[in-house]
N, C-alpha and C. Protein backbone atom coordinates (compact mmCIF):
# COMPACT_ATOMS: atom_id res chain seq x y z
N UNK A 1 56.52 128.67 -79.20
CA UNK A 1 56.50 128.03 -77.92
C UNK A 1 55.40 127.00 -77.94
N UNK A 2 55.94 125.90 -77.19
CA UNK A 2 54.54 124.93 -77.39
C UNK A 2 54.09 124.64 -76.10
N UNK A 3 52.65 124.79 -75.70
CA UNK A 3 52.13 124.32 -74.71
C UNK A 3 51.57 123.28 -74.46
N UNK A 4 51.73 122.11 -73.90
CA UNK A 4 51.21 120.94 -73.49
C UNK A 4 50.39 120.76 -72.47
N UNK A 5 48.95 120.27 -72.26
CA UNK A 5 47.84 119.96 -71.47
C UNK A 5 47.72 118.78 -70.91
N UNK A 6 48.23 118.23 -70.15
CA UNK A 6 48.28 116.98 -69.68
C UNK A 6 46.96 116.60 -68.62
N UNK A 7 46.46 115.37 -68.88
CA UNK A 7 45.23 114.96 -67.66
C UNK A 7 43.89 115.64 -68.47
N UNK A 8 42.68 116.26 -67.61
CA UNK A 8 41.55 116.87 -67.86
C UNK A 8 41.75 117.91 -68.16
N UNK A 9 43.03 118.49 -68.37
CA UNK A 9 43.10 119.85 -68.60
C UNK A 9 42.92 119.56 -70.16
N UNK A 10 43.71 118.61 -70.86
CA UNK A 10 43.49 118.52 -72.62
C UNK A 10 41.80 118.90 -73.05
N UNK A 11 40.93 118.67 -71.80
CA UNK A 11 39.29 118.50 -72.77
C UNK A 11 39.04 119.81 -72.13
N UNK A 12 39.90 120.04 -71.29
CA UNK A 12 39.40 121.50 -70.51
C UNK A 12 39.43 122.86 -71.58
N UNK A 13 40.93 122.85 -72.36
CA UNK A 13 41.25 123.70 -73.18
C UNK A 13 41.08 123.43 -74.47
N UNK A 14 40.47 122.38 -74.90
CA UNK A 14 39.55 121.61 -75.91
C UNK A 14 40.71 121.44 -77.15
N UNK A 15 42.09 121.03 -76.56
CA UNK A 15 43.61 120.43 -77.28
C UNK A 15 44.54 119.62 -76.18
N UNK A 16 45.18 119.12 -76.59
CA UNK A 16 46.04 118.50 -75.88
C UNK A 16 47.35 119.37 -75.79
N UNK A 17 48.05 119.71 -77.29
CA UNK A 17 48.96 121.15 -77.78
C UNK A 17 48.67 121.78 -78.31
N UNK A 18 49.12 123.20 -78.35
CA UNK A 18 49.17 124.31 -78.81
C UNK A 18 50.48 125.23 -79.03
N UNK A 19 50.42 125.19 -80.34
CA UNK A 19 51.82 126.88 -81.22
C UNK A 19 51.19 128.50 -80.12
N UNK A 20 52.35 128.98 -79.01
CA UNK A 20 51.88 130.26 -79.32
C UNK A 20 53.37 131.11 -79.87
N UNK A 21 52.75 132.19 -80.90
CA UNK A 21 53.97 132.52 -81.40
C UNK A 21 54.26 133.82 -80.73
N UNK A 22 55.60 134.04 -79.90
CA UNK A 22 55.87 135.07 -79.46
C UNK A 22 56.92 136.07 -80.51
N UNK A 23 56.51 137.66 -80.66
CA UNK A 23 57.38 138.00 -81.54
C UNK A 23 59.11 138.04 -81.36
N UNK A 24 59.89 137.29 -82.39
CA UNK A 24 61.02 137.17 -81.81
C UNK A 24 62.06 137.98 -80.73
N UNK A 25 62.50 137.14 -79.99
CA UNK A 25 63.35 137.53 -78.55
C UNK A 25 62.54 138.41 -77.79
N UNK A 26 61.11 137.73 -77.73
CA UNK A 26 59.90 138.89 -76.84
C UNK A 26 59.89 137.58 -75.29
N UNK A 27 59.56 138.16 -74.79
CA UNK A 27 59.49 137.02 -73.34
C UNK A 27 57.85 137.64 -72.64
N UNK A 28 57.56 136.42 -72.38
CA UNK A 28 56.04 136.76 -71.90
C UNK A 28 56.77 135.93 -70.32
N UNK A 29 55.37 135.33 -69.46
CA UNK A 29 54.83 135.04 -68.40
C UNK A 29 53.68 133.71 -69.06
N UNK A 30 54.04 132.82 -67.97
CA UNK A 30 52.97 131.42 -68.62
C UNK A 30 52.00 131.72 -68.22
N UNK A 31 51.25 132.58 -67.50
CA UNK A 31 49.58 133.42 -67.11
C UNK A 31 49.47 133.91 -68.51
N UNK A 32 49.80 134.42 -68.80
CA UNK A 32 49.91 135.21 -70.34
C UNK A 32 49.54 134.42 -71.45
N UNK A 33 50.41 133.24 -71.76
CA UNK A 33 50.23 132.41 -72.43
C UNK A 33 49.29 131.43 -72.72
N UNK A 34 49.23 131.07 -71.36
CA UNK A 34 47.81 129.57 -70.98
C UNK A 34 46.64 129.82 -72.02
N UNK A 35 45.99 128.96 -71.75
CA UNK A 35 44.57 128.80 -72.51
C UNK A 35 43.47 129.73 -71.53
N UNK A 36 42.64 130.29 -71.23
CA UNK A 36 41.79 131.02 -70.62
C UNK A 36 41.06 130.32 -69.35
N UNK A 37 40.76 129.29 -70.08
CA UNK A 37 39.54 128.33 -69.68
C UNK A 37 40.23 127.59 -68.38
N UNK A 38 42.27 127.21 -68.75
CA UNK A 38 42.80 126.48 -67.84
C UNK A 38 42.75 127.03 -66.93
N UNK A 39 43.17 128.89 -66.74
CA UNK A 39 43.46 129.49 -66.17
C UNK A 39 42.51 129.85 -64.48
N UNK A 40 41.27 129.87 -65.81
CA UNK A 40 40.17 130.07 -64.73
C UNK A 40 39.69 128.65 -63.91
N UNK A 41 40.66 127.92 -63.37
CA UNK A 41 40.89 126.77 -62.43
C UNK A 41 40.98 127.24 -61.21
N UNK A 42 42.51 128.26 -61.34
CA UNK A 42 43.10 128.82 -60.47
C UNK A 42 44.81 127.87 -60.43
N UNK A 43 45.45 128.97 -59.68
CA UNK A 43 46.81 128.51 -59.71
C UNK A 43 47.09 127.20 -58.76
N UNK A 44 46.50 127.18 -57.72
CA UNK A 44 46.62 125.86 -56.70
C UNK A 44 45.86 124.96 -57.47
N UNK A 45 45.42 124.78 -58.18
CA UNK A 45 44.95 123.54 -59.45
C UNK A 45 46.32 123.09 -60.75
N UNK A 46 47.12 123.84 -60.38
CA UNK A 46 47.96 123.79 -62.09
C UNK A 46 49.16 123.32 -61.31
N UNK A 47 49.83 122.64 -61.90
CA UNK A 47 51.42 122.38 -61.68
C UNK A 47 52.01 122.41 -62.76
N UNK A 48 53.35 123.86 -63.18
CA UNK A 48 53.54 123.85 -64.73
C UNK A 48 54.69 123.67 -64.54
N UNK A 49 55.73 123.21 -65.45
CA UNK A 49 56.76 122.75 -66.14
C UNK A 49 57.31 123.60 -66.99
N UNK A 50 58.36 123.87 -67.17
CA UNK A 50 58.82 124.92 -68.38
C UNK A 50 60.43 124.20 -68.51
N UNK A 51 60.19 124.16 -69.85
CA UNK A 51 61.62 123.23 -70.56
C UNK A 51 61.64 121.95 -69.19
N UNK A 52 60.84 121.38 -68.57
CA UNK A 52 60.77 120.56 -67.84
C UNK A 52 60.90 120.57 -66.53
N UNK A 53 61.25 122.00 -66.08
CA UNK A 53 61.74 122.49 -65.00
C UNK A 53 60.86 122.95 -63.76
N UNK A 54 60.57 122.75 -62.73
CA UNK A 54 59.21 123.16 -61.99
C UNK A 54 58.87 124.95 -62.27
N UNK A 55 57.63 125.49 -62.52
CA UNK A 55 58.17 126.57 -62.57
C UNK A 55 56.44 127.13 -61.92
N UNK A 56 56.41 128.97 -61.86
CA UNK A 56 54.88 129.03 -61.62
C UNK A 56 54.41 129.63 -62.86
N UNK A 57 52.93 130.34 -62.58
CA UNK A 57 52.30 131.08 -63.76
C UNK A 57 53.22 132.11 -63.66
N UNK A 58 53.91 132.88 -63.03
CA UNK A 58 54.60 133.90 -63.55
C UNK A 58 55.94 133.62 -63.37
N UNK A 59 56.17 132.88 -64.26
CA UNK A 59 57.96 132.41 -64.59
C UNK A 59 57.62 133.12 -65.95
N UNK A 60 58.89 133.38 -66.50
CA UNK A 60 59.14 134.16 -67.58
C UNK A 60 59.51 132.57 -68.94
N UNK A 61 58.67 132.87 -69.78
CA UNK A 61 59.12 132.09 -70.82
C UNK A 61 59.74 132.89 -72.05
N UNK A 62 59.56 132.52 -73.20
CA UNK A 62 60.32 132.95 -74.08
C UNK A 62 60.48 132.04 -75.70
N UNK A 63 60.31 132.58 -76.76
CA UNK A 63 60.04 131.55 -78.27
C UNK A 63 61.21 130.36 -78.00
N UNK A 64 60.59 129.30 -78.39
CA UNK A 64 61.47 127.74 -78.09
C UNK A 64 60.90 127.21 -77.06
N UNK A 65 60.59 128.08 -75.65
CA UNK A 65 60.42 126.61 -74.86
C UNK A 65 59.33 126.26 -75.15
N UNK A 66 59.33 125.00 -73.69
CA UNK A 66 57.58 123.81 -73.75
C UNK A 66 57.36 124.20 -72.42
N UNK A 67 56.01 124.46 -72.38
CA UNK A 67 55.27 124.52 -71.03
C UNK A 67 54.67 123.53 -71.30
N UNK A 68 54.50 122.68 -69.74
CA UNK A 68 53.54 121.04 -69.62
C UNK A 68 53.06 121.79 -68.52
N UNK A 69 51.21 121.74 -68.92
CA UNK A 69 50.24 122.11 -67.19
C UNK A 69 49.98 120.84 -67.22
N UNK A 70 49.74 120.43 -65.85
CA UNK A 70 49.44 119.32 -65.04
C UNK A 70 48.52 119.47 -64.50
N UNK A 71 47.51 118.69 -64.32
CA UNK A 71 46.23 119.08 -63.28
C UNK A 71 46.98 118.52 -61.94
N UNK A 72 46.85 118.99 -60.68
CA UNK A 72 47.28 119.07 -59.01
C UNK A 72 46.42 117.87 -58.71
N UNK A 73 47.15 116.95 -58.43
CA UNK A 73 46.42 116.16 -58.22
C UNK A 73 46.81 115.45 -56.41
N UNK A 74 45.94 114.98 -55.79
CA UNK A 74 45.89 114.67 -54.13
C UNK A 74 44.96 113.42 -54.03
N UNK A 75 45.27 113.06 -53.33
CA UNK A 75 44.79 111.63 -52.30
C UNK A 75 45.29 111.51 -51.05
N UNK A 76 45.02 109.66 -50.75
CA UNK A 76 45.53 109.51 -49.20
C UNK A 76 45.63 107.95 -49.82
């Protein structure tokens, strides 16, 4: 599964991507997966993506897909 860090999160988790290998046809949770460091942001900081799809930290992933975290970003 590959995880993608998009924005400040790449220097946050000190990569841009990352291989995690799940043992085959095992299914985790993207809390599970993340980098530690992203995590400890908090969830109203992250906007994640899975196979491109809006999803949260506890959507179920699985070996093959791509998670993209996004840093939450706001203005006016």
């Amino acid at each position: 599964m590959r995880i993608v860090y998009l924005g400040y999160l790449s220097d946050i988790a000190g990569t841009r991507e990352e291989e995690v290998v799940l043992p085959d046809s095992k299914t985790s949770t993207v809390k599970r997966v993340l980098n530690a460091k992203v995590l400890s942001l908090g969830e109203n900081a992250l906007l994640v993506l899975v196979n491109s799809l809006p999803a949260s930290l506890n959507s179920t992933v699985k070996p093959g897909d791509t998670i993209k975290v996004l840093p939450h970003v706001g203005g006016g």
